[in-house]
PDB file of N, CA and C in Angstrom:
ATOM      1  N   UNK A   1     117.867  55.619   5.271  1.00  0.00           N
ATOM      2  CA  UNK A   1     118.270  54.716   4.214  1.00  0.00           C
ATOM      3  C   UNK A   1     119.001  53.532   4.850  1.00  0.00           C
ATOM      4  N   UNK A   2     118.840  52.613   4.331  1.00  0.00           N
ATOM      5  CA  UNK A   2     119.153  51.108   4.693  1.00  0.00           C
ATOM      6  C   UNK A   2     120.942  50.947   4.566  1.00  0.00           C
ATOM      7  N   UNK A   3     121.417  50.363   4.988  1.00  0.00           N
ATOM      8  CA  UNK A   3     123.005  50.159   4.729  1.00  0.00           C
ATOM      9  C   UNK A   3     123.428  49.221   3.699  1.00  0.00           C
ATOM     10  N   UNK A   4     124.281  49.530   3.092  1.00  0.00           N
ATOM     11  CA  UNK A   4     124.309  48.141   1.731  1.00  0.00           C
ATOM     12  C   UNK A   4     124.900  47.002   2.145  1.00  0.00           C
ATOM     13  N   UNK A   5     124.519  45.655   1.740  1.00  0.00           N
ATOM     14  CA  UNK A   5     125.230  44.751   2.467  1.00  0.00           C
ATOM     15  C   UNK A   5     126.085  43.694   1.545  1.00  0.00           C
ATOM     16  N   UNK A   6     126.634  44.844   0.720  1.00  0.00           N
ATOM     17  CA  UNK A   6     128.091  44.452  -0.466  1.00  0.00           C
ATOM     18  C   UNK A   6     129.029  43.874   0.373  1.00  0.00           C
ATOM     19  N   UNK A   7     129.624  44.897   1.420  1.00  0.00           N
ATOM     20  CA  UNK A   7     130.577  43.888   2.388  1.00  0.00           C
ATOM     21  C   UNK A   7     130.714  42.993   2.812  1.00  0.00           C
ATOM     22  N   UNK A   8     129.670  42.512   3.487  1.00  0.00           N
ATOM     23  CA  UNK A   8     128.648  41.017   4.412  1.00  0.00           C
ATOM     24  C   UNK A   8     129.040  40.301   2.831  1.00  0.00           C
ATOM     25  N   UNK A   9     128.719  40.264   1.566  1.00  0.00           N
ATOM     26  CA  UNK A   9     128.256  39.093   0.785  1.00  0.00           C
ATOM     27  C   UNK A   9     129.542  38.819   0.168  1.00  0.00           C
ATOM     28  N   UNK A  10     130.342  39.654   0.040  1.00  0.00           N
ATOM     29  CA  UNK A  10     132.001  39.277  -0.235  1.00  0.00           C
ATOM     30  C   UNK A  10     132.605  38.318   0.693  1.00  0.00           C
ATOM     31  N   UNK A  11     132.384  38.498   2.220  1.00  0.00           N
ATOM     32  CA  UNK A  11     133.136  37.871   3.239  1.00  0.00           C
ATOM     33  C   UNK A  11     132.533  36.479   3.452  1.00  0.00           C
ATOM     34  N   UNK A  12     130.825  36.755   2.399  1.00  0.00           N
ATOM     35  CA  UNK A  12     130.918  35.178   2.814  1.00  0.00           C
ATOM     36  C   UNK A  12     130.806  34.370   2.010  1.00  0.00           C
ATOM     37  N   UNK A  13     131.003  35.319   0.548  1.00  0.00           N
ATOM     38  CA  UNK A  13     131.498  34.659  -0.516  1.00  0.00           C
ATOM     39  C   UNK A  13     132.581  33.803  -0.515  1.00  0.00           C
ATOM     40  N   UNK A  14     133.501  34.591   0.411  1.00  0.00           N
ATOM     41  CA  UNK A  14     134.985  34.264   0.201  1.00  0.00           C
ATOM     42  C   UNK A  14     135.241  33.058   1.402  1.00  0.00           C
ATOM     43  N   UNK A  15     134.308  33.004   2.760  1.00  0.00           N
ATOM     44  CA  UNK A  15     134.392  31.857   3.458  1.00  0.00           C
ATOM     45  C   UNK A  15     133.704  30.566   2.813  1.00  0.00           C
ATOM     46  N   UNK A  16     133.005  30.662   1.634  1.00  0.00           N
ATOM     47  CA  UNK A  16     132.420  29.635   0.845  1.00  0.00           C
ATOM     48  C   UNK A  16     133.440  29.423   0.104  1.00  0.00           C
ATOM     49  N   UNK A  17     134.113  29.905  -0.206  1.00  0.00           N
ATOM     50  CA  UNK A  17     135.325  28.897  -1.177  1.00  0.00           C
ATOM     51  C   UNK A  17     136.381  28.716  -0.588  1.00  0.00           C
ATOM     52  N   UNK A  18     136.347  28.993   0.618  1.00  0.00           N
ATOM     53  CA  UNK A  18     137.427  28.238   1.436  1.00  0.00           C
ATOM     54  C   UNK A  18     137.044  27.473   1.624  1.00  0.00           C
ATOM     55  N   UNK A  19     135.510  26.826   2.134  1.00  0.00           N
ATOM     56  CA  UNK A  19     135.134  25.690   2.406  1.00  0.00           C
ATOM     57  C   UNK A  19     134.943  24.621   1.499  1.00  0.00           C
ATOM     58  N   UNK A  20     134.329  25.444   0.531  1.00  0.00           N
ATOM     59  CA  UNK A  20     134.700  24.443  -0.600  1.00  0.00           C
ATOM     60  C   UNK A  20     135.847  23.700  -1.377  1.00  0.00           C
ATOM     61  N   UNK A  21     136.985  24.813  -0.791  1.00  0.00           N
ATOM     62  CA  UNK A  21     138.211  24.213  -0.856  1.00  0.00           C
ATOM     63  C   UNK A  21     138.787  23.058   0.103  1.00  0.00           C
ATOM     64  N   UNK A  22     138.150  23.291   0.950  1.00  0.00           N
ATOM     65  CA  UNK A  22     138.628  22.236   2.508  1.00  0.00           C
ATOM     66  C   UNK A  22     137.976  20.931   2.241  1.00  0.00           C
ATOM     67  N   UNK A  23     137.018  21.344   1.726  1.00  0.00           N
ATOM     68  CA  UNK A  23     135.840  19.844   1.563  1.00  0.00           C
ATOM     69  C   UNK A  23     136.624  19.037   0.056  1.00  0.00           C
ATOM     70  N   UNK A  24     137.150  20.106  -0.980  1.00  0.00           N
ATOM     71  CA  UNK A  24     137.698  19.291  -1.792  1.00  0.00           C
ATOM     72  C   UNK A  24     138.812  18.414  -1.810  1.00  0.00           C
ATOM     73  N   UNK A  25     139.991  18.613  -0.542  1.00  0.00           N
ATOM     74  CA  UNK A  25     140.980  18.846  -0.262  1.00  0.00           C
ATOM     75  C   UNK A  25     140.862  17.369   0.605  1.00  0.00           C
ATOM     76  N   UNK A  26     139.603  17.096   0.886  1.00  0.00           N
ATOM     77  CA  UNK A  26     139.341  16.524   2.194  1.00  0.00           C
ATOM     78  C   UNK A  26     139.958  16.216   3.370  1.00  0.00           C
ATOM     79  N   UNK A  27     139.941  17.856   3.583  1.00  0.00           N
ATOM     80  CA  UNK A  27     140.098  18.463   5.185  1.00  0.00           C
ATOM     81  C   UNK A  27     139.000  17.738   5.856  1.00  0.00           C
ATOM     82  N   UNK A  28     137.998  17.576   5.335  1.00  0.00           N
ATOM     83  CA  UNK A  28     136.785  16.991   5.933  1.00  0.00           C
ATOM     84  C   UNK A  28     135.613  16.828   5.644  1.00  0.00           C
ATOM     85  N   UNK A  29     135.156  15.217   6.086  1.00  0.00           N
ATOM     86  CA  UNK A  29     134.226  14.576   5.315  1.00  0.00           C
ATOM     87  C   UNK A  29     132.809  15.313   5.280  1.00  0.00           C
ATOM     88  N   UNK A  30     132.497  16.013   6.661  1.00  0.00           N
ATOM     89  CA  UNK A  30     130.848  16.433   7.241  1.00  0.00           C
ATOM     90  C   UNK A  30     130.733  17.378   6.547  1.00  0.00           C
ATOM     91  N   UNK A  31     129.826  17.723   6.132  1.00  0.00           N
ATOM     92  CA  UNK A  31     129.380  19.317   5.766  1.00  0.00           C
ATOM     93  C   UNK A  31     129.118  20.507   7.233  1.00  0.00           C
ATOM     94  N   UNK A  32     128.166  19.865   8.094  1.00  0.00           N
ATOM     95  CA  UNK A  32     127.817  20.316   9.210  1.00  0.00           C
ATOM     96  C   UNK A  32     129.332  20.661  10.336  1.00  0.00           C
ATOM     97  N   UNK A  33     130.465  20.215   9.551  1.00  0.00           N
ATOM     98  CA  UNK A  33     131.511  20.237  10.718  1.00  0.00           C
ATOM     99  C   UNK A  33     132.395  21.536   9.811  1.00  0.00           C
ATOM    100  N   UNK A  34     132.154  21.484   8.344  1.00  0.00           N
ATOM    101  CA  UNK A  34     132.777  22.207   7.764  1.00  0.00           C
ATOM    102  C   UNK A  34     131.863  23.908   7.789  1.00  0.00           C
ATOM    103  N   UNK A  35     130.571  23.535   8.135  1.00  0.00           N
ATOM    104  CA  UNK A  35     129.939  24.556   8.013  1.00  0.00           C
ATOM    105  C   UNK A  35     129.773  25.936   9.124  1.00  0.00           C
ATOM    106  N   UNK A  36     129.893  24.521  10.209  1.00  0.00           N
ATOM    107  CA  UNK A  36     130.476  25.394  11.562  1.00  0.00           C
ATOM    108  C   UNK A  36     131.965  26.179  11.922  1.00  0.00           C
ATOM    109  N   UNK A  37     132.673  25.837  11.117  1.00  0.00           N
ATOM    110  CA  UNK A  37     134.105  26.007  11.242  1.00  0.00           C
ATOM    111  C   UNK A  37     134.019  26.743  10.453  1.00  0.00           C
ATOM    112  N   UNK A  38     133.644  27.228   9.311  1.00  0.00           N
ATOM    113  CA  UNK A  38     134.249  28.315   8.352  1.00  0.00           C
ATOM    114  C   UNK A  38     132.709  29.216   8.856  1.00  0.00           C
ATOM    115  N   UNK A  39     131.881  29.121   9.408  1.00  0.00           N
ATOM    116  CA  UNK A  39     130.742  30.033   9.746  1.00  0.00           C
ATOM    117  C   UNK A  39     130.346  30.471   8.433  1.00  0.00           C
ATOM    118  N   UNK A  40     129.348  28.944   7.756  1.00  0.00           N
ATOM    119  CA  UNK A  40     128.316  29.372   6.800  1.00  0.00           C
ATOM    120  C   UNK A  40     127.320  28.560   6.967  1.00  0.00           C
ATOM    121  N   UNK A  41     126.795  29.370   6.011  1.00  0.00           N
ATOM    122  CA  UNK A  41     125.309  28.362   6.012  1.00  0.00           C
ATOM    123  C   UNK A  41     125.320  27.248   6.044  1.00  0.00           C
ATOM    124  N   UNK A  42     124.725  26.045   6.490  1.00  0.00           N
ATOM    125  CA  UNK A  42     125.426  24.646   6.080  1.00  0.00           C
ATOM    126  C   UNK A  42     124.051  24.262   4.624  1.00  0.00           C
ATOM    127  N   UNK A  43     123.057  24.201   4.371  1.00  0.00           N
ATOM    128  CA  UNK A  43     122.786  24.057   3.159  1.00  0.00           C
ATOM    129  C   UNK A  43     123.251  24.808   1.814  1.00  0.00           C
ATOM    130  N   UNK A  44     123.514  26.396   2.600  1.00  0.00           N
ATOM    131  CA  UNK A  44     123.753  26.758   1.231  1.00  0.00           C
ATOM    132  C   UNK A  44     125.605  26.225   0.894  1.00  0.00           C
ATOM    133  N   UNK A  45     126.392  25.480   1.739  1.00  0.00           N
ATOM    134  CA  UNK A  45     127.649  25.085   1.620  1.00  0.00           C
ATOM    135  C   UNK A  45     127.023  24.068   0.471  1.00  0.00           C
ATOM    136  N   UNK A  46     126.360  23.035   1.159  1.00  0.00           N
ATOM    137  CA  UNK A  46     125.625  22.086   0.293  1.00  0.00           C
ATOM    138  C   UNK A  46     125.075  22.273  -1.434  1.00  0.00           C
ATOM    139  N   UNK A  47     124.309  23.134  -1.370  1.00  0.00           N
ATOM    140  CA  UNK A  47     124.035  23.479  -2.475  1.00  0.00           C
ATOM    141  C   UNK A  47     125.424  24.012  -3.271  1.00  0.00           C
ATOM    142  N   UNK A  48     126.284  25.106  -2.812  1.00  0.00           N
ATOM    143  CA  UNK A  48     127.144  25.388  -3.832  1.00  0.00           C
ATOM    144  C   UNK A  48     128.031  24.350  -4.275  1.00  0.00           C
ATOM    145  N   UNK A  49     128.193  23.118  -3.511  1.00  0.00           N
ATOM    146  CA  UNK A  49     129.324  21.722  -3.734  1.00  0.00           C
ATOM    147  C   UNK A  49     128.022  21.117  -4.529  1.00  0.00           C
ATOM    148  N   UNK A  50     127.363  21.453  -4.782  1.00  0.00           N
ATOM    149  CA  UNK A  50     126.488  20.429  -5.741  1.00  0.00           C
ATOM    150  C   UNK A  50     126.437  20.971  -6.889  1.00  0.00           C
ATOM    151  N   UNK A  51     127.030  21.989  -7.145  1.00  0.00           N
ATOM    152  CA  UNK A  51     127.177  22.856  -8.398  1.00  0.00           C
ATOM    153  C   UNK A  51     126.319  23.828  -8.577  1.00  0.00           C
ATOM    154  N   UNK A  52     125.681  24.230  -8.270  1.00  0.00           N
ATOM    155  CA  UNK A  52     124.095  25.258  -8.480  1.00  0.00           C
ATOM    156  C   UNK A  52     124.990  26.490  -8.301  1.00  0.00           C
ATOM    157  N   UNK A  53     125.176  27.570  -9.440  1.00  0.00           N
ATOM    158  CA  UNK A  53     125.467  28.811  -9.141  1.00  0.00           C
ATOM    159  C   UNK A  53     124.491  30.118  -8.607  1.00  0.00           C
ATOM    160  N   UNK A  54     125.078  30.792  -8.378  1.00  0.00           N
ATOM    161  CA  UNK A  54     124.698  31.629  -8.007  1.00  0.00           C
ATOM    162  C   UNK A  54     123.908  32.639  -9.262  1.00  0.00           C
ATOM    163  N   UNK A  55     122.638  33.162  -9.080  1.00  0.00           N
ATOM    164  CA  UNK A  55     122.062  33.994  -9.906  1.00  0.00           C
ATOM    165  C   UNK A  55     122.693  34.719 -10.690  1.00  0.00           C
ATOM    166  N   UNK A  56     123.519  35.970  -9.830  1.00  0.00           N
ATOM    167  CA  UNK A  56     124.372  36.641 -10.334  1.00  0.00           C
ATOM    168  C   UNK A  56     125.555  36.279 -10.990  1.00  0.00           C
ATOM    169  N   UNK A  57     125.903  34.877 -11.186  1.00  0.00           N
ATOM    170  CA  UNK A  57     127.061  34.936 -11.985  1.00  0.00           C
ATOM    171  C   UNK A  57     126.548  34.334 -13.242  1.00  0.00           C
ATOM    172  N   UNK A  58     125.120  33.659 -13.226  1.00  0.00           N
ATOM    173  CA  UNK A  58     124.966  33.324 -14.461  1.00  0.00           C
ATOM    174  C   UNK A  58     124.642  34.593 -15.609  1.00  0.00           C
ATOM    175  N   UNK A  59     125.229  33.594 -16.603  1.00  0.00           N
ATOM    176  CA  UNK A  59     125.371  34.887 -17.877  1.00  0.00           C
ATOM    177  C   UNK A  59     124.467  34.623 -18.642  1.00  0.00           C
ATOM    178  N   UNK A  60     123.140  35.387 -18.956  1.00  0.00           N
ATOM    179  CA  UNK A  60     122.191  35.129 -20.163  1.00  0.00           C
ATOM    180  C   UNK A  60     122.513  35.077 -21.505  1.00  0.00           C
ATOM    181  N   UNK A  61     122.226  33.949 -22.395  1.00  0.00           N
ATOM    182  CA  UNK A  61     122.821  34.448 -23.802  1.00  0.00           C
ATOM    183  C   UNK A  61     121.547  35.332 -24.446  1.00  0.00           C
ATOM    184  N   UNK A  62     121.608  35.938 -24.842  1.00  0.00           N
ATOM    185  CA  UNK A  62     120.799  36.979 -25.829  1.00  0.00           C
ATOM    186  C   UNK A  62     120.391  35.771 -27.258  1.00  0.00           C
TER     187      UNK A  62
END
């Protein structure tokens, strides 16, 4: 059986809103400088500062 990778997606949940905090804060202008420094994706940094949520948090209305 495969290992779950709940842990992995918290830690980099949680380095995405630090970055997104740094970038709001303007700690700094680059994405690519912010992306390397907090070790994320650099598009998906991109995409979440552009507002696009995440699957799972959107809520369907019935």
């Amino acid at each position: 059986m495969a290992p779950r990778q709940q842990p992995q997606q918290s830690c980099n949940e949680g380095r995405l809103s630090l970055t997104t905090t740094a970038y709001k804060s303007k700690l700094s202008q680059s994405f690519c400088r912010l992306a390397k420094l907090y070790n994320v994706p650099r598009l998906t940094l991109q995409t979440r500062l552009n507002g696009v949520q995440l699957k799972r948090e959107i809520v369907v209305a019935n």
